[in-house]
Protein backbone atom coordinates (compact mmCIF):
# COMPACT_ATOMS: atom_id res chain seq x y z
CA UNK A 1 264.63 0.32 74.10
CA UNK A 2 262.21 -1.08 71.25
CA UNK A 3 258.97 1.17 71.03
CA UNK A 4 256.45 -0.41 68.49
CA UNK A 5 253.36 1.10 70.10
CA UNK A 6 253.28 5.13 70.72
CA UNK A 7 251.07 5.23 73.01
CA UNK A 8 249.20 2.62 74.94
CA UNK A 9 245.11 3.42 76.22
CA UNK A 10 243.97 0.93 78.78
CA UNK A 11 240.90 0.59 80.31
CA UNK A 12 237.93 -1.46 81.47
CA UNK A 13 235.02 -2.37 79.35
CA UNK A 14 232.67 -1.12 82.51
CA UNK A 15 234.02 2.30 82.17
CA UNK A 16 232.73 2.77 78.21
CA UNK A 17 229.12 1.87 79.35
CA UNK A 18 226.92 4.82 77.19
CA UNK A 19 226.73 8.02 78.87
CA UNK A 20 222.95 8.39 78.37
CA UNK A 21 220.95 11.33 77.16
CA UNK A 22 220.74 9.88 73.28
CA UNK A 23 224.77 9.22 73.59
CA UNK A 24 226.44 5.69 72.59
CA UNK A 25 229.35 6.21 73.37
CA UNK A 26 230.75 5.78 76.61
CA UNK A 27 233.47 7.92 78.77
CA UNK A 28 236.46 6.33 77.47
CA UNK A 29 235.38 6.16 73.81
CA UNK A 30 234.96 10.09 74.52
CA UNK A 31 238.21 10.38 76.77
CA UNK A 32 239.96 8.92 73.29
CA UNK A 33 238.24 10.93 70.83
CA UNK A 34 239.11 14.08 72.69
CA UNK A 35 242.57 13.40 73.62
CA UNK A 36 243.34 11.87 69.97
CA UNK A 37 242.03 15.25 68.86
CA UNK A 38 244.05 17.44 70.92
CA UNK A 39 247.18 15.62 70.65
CA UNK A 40 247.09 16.15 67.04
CA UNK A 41 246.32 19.99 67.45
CA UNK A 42 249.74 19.78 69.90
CA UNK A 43 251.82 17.65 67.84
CA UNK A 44 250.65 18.51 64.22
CA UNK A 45 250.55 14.85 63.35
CA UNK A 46 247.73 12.03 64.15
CA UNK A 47 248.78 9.51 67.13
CA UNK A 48 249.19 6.85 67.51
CA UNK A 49 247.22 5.32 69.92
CA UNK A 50 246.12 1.51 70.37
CA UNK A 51 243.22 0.92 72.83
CA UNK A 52 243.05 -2.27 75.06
CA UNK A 53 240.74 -3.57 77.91
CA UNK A 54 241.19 -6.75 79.75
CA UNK A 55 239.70 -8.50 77.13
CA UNK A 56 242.73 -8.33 75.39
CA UNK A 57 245.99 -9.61 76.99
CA UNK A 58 248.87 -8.02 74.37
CA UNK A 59 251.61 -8.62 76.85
CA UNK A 60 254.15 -7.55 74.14
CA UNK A 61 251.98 -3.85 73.88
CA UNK A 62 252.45 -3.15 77.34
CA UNK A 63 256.18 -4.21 76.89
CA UNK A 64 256.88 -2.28 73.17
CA UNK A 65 254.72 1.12 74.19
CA UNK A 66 256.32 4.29 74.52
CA UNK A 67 253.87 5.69 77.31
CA UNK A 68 250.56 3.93 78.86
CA UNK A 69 247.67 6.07 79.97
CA UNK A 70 245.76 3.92 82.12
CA UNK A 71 242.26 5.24 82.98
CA UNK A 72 242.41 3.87 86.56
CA UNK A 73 238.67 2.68 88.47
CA UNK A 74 237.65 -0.05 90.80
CA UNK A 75 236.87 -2.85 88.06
CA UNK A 76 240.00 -1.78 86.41
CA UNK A 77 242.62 -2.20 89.47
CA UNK A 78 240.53 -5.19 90.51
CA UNK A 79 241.45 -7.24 86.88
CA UNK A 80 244.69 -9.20 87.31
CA UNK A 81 245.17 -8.75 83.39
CA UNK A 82 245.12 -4.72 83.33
CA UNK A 83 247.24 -4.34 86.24
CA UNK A 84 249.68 -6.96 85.13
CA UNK A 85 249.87 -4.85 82.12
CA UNK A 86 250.49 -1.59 83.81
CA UNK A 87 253.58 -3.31 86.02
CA UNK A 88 255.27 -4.93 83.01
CA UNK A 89 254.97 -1.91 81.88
CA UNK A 90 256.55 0.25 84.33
CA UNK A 91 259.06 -2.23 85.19
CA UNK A 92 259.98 -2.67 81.02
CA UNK A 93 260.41 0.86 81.29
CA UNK A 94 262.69 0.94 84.77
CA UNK A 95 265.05 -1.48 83.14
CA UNK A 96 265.95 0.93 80.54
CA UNK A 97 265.85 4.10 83.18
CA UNK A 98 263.17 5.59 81.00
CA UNK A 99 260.00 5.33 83.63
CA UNK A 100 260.85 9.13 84.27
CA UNK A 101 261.90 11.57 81.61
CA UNK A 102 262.23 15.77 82.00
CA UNK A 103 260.28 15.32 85.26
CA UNK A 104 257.09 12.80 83.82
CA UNK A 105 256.61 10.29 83.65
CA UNK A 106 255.21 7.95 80.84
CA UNK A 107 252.74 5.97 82.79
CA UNK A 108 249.86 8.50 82.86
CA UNK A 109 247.29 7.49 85.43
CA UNK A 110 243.85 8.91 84.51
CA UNK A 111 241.87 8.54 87.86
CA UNK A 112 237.55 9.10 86.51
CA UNK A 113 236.54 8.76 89.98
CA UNK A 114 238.07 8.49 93.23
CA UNK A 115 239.70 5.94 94.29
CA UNK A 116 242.64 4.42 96.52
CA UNK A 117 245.10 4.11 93.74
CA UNK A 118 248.02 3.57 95.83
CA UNK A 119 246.61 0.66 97.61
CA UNK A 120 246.43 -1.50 94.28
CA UNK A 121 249.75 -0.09 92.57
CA UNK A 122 251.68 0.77 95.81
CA UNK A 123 255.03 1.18 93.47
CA UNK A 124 253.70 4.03 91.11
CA UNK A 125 252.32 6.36 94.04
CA UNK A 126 254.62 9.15 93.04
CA UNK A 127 253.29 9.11 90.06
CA UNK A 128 251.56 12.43 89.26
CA UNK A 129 247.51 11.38 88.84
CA UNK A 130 245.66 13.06 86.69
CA UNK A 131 242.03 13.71 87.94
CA UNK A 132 238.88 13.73 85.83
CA UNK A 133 236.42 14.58 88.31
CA UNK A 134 235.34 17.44 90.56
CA UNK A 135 234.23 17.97 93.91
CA UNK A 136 230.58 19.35 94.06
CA UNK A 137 231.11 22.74 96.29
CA UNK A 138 227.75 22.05 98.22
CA UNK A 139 227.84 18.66 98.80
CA UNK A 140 231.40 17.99 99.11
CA UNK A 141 230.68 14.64 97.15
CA UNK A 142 232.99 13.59 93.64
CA UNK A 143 230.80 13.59 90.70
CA UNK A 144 232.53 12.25 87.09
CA UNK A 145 232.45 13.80 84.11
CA UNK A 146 229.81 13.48 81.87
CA UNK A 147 228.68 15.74 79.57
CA UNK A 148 232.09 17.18 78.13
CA UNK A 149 230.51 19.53 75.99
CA UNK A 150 227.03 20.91 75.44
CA UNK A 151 225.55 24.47 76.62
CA UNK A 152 227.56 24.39 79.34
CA UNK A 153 231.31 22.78 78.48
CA UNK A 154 233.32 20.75 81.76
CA UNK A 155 236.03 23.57 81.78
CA UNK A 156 238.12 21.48 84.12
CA UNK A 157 237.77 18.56 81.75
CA UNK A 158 238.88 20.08 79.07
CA UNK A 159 241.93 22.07 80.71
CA UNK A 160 243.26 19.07 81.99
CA UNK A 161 243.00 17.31 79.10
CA UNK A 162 244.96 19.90 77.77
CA UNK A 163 247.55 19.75 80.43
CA UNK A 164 248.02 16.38 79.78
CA UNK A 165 248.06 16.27 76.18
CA UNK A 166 251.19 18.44 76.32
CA UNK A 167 252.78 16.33 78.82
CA UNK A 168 252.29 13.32 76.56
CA UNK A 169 254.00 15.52 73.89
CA UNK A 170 256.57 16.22 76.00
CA UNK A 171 257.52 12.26 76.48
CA UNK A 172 256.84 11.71 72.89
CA UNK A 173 259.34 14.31 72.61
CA UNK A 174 262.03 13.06 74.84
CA UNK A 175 261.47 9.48 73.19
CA UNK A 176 261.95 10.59 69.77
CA UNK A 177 265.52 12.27 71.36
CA UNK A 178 266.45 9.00 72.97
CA UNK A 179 266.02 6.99 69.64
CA UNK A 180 268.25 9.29 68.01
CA UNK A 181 271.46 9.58 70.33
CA UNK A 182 272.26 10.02 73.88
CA UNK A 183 272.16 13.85 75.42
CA UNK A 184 273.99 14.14 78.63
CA UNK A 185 271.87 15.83 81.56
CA UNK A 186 273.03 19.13 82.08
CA UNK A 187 273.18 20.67 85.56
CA UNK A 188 270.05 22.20 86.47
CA UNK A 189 270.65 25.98 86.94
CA UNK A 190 269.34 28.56 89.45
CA UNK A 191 266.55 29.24 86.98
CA UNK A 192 265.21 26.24 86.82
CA UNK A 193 265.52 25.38 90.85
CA UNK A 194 262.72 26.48 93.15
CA UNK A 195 262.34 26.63 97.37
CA UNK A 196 258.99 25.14 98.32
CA UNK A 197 258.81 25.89 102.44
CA UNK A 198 257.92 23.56 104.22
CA UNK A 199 254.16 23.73 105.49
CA UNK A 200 251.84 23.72 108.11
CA UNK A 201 250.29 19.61 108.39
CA UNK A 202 247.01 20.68 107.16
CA UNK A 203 248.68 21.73 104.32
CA UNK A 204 250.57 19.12 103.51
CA UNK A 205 248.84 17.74 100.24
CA UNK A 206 248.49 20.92 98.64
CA UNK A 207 252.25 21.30 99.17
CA UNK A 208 252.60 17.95 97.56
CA UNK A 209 250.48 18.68 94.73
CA UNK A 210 252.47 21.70 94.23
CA UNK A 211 255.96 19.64 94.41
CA UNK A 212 254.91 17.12 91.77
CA UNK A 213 253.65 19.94 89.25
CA UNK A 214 257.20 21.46 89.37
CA UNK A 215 259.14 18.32 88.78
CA UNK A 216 257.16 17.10 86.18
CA UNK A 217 257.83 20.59 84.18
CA UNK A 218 261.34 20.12 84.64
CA UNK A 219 262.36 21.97 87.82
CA UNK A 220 264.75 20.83 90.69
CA UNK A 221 262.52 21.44 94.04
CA UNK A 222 264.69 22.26 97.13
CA UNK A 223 265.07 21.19 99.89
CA UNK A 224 265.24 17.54 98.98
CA UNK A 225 266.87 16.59 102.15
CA UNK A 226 265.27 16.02 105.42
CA UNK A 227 265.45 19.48 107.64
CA UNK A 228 267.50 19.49 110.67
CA UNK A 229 265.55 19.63 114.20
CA UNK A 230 267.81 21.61 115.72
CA UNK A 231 267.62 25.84 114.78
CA UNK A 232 271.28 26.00 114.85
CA UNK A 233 271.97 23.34 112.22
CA UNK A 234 268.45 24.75 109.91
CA UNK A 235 269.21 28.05 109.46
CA UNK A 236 272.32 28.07 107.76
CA UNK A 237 270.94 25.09 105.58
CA UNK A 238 267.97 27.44 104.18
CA UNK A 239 270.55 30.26 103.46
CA UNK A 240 272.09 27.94 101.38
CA UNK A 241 269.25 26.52 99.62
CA UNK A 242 267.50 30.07 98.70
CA UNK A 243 271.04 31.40 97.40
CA UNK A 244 270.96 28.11 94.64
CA UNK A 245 267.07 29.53 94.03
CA UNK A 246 265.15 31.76 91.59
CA UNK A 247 261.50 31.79 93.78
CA UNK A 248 260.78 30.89 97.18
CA UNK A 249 257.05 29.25 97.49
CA UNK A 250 255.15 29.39 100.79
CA UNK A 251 251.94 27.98 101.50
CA UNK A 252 250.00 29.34 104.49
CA UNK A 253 247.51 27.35 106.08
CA UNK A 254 245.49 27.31 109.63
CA UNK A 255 248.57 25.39 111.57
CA UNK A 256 251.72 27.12 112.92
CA UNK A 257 254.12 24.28 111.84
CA UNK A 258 256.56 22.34 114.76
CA UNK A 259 259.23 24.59 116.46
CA UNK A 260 262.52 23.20 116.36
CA UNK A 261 264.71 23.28 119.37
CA UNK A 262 266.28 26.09 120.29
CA UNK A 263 263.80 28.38 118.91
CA UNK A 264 260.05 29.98 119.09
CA UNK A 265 259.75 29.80 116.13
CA UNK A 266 257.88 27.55 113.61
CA UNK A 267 259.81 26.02 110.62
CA UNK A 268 257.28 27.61 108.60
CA UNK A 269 257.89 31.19 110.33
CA UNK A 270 261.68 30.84 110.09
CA UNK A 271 262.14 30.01 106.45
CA UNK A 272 259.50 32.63 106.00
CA UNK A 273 261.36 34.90 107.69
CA UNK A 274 265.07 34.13 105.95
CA UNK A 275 263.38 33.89 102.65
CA UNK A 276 262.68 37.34 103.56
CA UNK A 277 265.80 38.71 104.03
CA UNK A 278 267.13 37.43 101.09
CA UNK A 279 264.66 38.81 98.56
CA UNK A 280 265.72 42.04 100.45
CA UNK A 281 269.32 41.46 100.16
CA UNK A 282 268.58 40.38 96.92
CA UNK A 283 266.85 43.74 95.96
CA UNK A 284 269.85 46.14 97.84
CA UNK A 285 272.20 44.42 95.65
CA UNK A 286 270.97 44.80 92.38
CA UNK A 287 269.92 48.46 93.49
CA UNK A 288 273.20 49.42 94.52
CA UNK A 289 275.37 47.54 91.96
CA UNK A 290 272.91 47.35 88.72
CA UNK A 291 272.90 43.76 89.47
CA UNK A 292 270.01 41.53 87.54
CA UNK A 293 269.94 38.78 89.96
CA UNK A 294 266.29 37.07 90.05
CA UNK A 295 264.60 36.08 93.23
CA UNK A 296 260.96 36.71 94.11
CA UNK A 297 258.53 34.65 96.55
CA UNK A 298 255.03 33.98 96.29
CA UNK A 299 252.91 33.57 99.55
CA UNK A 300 250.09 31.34 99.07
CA UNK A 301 247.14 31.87 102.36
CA UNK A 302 244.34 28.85 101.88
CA UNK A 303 240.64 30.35 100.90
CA UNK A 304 239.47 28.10 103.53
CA UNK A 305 241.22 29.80 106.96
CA UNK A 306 238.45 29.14 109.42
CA UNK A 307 239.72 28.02 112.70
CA UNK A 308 242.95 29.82 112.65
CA UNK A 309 244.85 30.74 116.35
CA UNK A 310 245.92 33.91 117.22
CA UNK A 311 249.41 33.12 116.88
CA UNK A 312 249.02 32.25 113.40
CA UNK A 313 246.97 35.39 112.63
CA UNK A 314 249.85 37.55 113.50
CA UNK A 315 252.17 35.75 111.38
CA UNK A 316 249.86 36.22 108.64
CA UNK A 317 249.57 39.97 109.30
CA UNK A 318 253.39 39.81 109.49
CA UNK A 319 253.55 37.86 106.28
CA UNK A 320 251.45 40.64 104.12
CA UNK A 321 253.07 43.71 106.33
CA UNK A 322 256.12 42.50 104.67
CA UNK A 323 255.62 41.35 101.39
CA UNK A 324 254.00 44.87 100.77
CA UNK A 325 257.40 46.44 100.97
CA UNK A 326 258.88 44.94 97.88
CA UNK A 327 257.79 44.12 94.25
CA UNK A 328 259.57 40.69 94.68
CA UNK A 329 257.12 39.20 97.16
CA UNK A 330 253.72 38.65 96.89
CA UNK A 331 250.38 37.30 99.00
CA UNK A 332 247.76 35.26 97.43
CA UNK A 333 244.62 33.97 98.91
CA UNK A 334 243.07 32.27 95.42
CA UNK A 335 242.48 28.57 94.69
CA UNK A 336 245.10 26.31 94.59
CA UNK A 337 244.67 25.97 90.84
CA UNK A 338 244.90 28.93 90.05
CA UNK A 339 248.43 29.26 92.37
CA UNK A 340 249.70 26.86 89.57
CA UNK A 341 248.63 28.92 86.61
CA UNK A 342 250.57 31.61 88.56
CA UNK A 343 253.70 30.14 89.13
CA UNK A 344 253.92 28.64 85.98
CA UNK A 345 253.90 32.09 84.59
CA UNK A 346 256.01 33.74 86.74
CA UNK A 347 258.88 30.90 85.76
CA UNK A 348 258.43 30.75 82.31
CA UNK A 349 257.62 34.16 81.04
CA UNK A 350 259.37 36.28 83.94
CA UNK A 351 256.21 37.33 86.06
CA UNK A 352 256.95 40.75 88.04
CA UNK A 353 260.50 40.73 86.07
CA UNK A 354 259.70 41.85 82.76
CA UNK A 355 257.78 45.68 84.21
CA UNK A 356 257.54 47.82 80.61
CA UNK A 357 253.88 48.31 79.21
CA UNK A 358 252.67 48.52 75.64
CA UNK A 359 250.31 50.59 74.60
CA UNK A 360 246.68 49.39 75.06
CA UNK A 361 243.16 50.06 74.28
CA UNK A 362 241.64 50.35 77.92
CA UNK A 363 238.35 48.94 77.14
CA UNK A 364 237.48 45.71 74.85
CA UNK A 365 234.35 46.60 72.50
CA UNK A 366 231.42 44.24 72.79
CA UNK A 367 231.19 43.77 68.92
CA UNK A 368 233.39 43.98 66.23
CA UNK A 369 236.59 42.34 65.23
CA UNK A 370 238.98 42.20 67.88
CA UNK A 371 242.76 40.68 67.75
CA UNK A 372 244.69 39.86 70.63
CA UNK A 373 247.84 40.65 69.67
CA UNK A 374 250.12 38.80 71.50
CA UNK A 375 253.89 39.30 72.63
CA UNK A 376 256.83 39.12 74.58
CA UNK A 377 257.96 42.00 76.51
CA UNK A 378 261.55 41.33 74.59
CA UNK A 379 259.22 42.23 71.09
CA UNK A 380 257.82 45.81 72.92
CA UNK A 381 259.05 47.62 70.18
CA UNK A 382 259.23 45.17 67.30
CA UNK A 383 255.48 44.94 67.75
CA UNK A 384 254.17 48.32 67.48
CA UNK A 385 254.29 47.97 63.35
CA UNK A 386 252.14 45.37 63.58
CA UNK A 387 249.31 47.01 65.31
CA UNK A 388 249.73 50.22 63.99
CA UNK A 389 249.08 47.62 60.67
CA UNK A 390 246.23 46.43 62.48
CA UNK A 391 244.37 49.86 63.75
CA UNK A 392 244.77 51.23 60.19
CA UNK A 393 242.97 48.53 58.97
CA UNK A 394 240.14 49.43 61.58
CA UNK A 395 240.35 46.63 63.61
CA UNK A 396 240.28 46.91 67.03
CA UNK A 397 243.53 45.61 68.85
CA UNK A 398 244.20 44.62 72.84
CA UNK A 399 248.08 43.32 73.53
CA UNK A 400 249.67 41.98 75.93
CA UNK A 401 250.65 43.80 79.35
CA UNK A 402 253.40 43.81 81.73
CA UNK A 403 252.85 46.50 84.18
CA UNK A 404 250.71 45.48 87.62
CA UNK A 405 249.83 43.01 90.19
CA UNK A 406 250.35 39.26 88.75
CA UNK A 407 246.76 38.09 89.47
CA UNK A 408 245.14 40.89 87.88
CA UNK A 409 247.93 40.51 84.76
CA UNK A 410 246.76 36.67 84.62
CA UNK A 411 243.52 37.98 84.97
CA UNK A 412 243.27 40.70 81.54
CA UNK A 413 245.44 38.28 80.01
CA UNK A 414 242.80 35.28 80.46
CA UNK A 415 239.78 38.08 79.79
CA UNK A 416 241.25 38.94 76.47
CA UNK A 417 241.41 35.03 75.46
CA UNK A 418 237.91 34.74 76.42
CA UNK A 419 236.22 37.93 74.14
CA UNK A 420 238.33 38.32 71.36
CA UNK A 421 237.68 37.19 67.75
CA UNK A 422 241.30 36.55 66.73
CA UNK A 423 244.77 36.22 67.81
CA UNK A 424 247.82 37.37 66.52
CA UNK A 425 250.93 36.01 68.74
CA UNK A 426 254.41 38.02 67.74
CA UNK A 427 257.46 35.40 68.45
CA UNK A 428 260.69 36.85 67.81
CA UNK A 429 263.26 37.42 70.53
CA UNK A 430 261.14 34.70 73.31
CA UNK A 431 262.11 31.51 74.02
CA UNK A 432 259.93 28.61 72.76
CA UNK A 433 258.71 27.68 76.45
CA UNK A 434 257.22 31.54 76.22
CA UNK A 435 255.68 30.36 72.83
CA UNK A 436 254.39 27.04 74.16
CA UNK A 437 253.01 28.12 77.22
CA UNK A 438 250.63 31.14 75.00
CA UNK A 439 249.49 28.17 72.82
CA UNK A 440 248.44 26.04 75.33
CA UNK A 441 246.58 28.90 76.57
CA UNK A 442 244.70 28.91 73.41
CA UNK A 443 244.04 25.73 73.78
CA UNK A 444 242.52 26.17 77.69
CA UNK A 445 239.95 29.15 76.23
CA UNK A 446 237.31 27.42 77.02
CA UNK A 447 238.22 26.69 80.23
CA UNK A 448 238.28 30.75 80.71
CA UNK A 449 234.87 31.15 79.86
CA UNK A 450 234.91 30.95 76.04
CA UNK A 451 231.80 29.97 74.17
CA UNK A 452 232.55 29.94 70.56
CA UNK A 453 235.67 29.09 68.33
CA UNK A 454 238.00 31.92 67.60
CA UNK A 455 237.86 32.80 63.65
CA UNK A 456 241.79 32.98 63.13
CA UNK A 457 244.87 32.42 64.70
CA UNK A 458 248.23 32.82 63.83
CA UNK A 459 251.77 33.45 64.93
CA UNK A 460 254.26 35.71 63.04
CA UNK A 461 257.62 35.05 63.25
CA UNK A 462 260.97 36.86 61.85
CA UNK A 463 262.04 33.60 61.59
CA UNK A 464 260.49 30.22 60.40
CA UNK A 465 262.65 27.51 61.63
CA UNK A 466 262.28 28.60 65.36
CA UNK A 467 259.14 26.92 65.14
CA UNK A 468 259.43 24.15 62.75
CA UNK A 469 259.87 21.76 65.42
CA UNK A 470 257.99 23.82 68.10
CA UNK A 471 254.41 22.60 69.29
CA UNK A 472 252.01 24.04 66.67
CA UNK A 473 248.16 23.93 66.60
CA UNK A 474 246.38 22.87 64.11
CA UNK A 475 244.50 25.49 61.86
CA UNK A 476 246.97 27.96 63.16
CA UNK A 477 248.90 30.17 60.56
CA UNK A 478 252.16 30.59 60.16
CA UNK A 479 253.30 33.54 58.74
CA UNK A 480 256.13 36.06 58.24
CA UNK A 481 260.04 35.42 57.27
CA UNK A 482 261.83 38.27 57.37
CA UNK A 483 261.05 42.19 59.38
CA UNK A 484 257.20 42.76 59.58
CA UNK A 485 255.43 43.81 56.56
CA UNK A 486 251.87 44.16 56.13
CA UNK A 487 250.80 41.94 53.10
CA UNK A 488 252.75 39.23 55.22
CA UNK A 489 250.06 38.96 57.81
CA UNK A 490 246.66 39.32 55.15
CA UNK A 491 246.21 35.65 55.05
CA UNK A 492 245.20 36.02 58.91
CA UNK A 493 242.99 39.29 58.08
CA UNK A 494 241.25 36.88 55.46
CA UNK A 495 240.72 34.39 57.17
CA UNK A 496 239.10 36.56 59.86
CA UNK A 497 237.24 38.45 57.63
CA UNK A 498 235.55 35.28 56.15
């Protein structure tokens, strides 16, 4: 595979027209500055990135880039030259079984306003889009982006440009690997496999949606086989799927869900219901034998229930009756966004199974200095010197918690981003997805409500090299080397102090 071209931007000239409001450039000039900005806060080097419209017609680019992001509209999938571009692309990248990689993929369709996608590039529709614009919650009408920052900043811009800057990384990632030598895939294990249920029909494309974000972070989704019709032949199926499983994912909507024969019951109602059993069986066993085996299941309800039957309302009664009764299970009724968020926590820094709590100011001052000291629950005790450090100092210091209902964990967690003056995140015994995943957090501040720049951050780590080659943000510190001491961590309190 010959990659001269990183990565590849290509759009259509009618989609740069100015903005307005004294602004010359247009929305892809911004799209670039913005994403050529964050990707060098991610990566800690400047892209590489080549822009081309269909005034230019670079065959050999679209052949020799390692990933395309293709800012999809009408006049662009309506101009033989872009979308010529976008299939050599792909199918360049097919022949050398690199279209996919880690669960993304490198063609990156940016979609400014909607549009039937899959009716001009049919091939790509599993493709995961990538959606810069909202729906307005009065109207119900799309409305682009358009003024990214100002008084008021497009949170969901900016989070999903932050989203997909990482993904890109990801790729770039995974490239670099490929150029170097070969790596044999490795099974996926039960940590990394989830059970999505299968769903009511009005709830279809929010199950989707949910499918795709998995597998593009890496995870094996199950099932992946058509169900059997028959109850006889499905239950024993789902036992055997949920025993290969780490979380069970259920999303509750207004319809029952088809009853196969032989049964009362709903699909959706009997994998419910099995899923059940084995978080309980699940929970005996470690109980009675010490056991550490993971399995927990989150129970998404739709915000929108309005025309539900009473059938349906007693399953849902059933459904929070139940999941009341153990730690491992656990009903939300939030937007679907904010499911993700959820479930990407719970999977990558151990949700409801890491239960200890650090000690904590209860209330956040209004003024001040404040540090978020962030951690692991594996650092608990490691990271007491360090804001003992702090608190001597006279700072005042909130860290992370671990004890409590998930939502209102995201919740403090996300609160805590949004007031404080400075973070501090502790990485010693975590993994570097833990480490990753409280960057990019840093990174989506502003999409929690945060209106000016933080004045430091910084990690501190026992030991450097776990993050020489880990994402790293630019202006971030780097500090320690060796067991906490406190002139180790004064280039942080200078730089807040400035």
């Amino acid at each position: 595979m010959n990659i001269e071209q990183e990565i590849l931007l290509a759009y259509h000239t009618a989609d740069d027209q100015p903005i307005g409001g004294g602004s010359s450039k247009g929305w892809v000039t911004n799209f670039y500055k913005f994403l050529t900005t964050l990707l060098q806060q991610v990566s800690g080097e400047e892209p590489k990135i080549k822009m081309v419209s269909e005034n230019d017609s670079h065959a050999d680019l679209y052949a020799s880039s390692g990933i395309l992001v293709a800012i999809l509209s009408k006049e662009f999938l309506n101009n033989p030259t872009l979308t010529n571009g976008v299939n050599l692309f792909a199918s360049t990248a097919k022949e050398s079984s690199t279209l996919s990689m880690a669960g993304l993929s490198r063609l990156f369709k940016v979609i400014k306003f909607p549009i039937d996608v899959d009716e001009f590039l049919p091939e790509y529709s599993d493709i995961l889009s990538y959606d810069f614009f909202h729906i307005d919650p009065l109207t119900g009408e799309p409305q682009e982006f358009k003024r990214f920052f100002g008084n008021e900043a497009e949170r969901s811009y900016w989070m999903k440009m932050v989203d997909m800057s990482y993904d890109i990384y990801q790729i770039q990632s995974k490239l670099v690997e490929l150029g170097t030598k070969k790596k044999e895939e490795k099974d996926v294990g039960k940590d990394k496999t989830i059970y999505l249920a299968n769903s009511g029909v009005d709830m279809i494309i929010q199950r989707d949606t949910v499918k795709r974000e998995l597998i593009r972070h890496g995870y094996r989704v199950l099932p992946d086989q058509s169900l059997p019709k028959d109850v006889h032949a499905l239950e024993p199926l789902i036992k055997q799927d949920l025993d290969r499983c780490c979380l069970s994912i259920h999303l509750i909507g207004e319809d029952y869900g088809y009853k196969p024969a032989g049964s009362e019951l709903s699909v959706v109602d009997i994998q419910n219901q099995i899923a059940s059993k084995h978080t309980h069986d699940v929970h005996d066993y470690n109980v009675k034998h010490g056991g550490g085996e993971k399995f927990s299941r989150l129970i998404w309800l739709s915000p929108d229930l309005k025309n539900v039957s009473e059938r349906q309302k007693i399953f849902i009664e059933d459904l929070k009756s139940d999941a009341a009764s153990l730690d491992e299970a656990e009903v939300l009724q939030i937007p679907l966004q904010e499911l993700k968020s959820i479930i990407r926590e719970e999977l990558v820094t151990g949700g409801r199974f890491k239960a200890k709590e650090i000690e904590v100011d209860e209330q956040l001052p209004e003024d001040g200095n404040l540090i978020y000291l962030i951690c692991d629950q594996l650092d608990i005790e490691a990271v007491k010197p360090v804001m003992d450090c702090l608190k001597e100092k006279g700072f005042s210091v909130v860290t992370s918690m671990f004890e409590g209902d998930l939502m209102d964990l995201r919740y403090l967690h996300q609160e805590n981003l949004r007031r404080c003056d400075a973070s501090l995140i502790y990485f010693g015994k975590s993994s570097p997805e833990w480490i990753r995943t409280k960057m990019q957090d840093l990174l989506k501040a502003p999409g929690f409500g945060r209106t000016k720049p933080m004045k430091a951050t910084a990690i501190f780590t026992e030991d450097n090299s776990k993050v020489d080659n880990l994402v790293n943000h630019s202006g971030t510190l780097v500090l320690g080397g060796g067991s906490f001491e406190p002139q180790k961590i004064e280039p942080f309190l200078a730089k807040l102090q400035d």
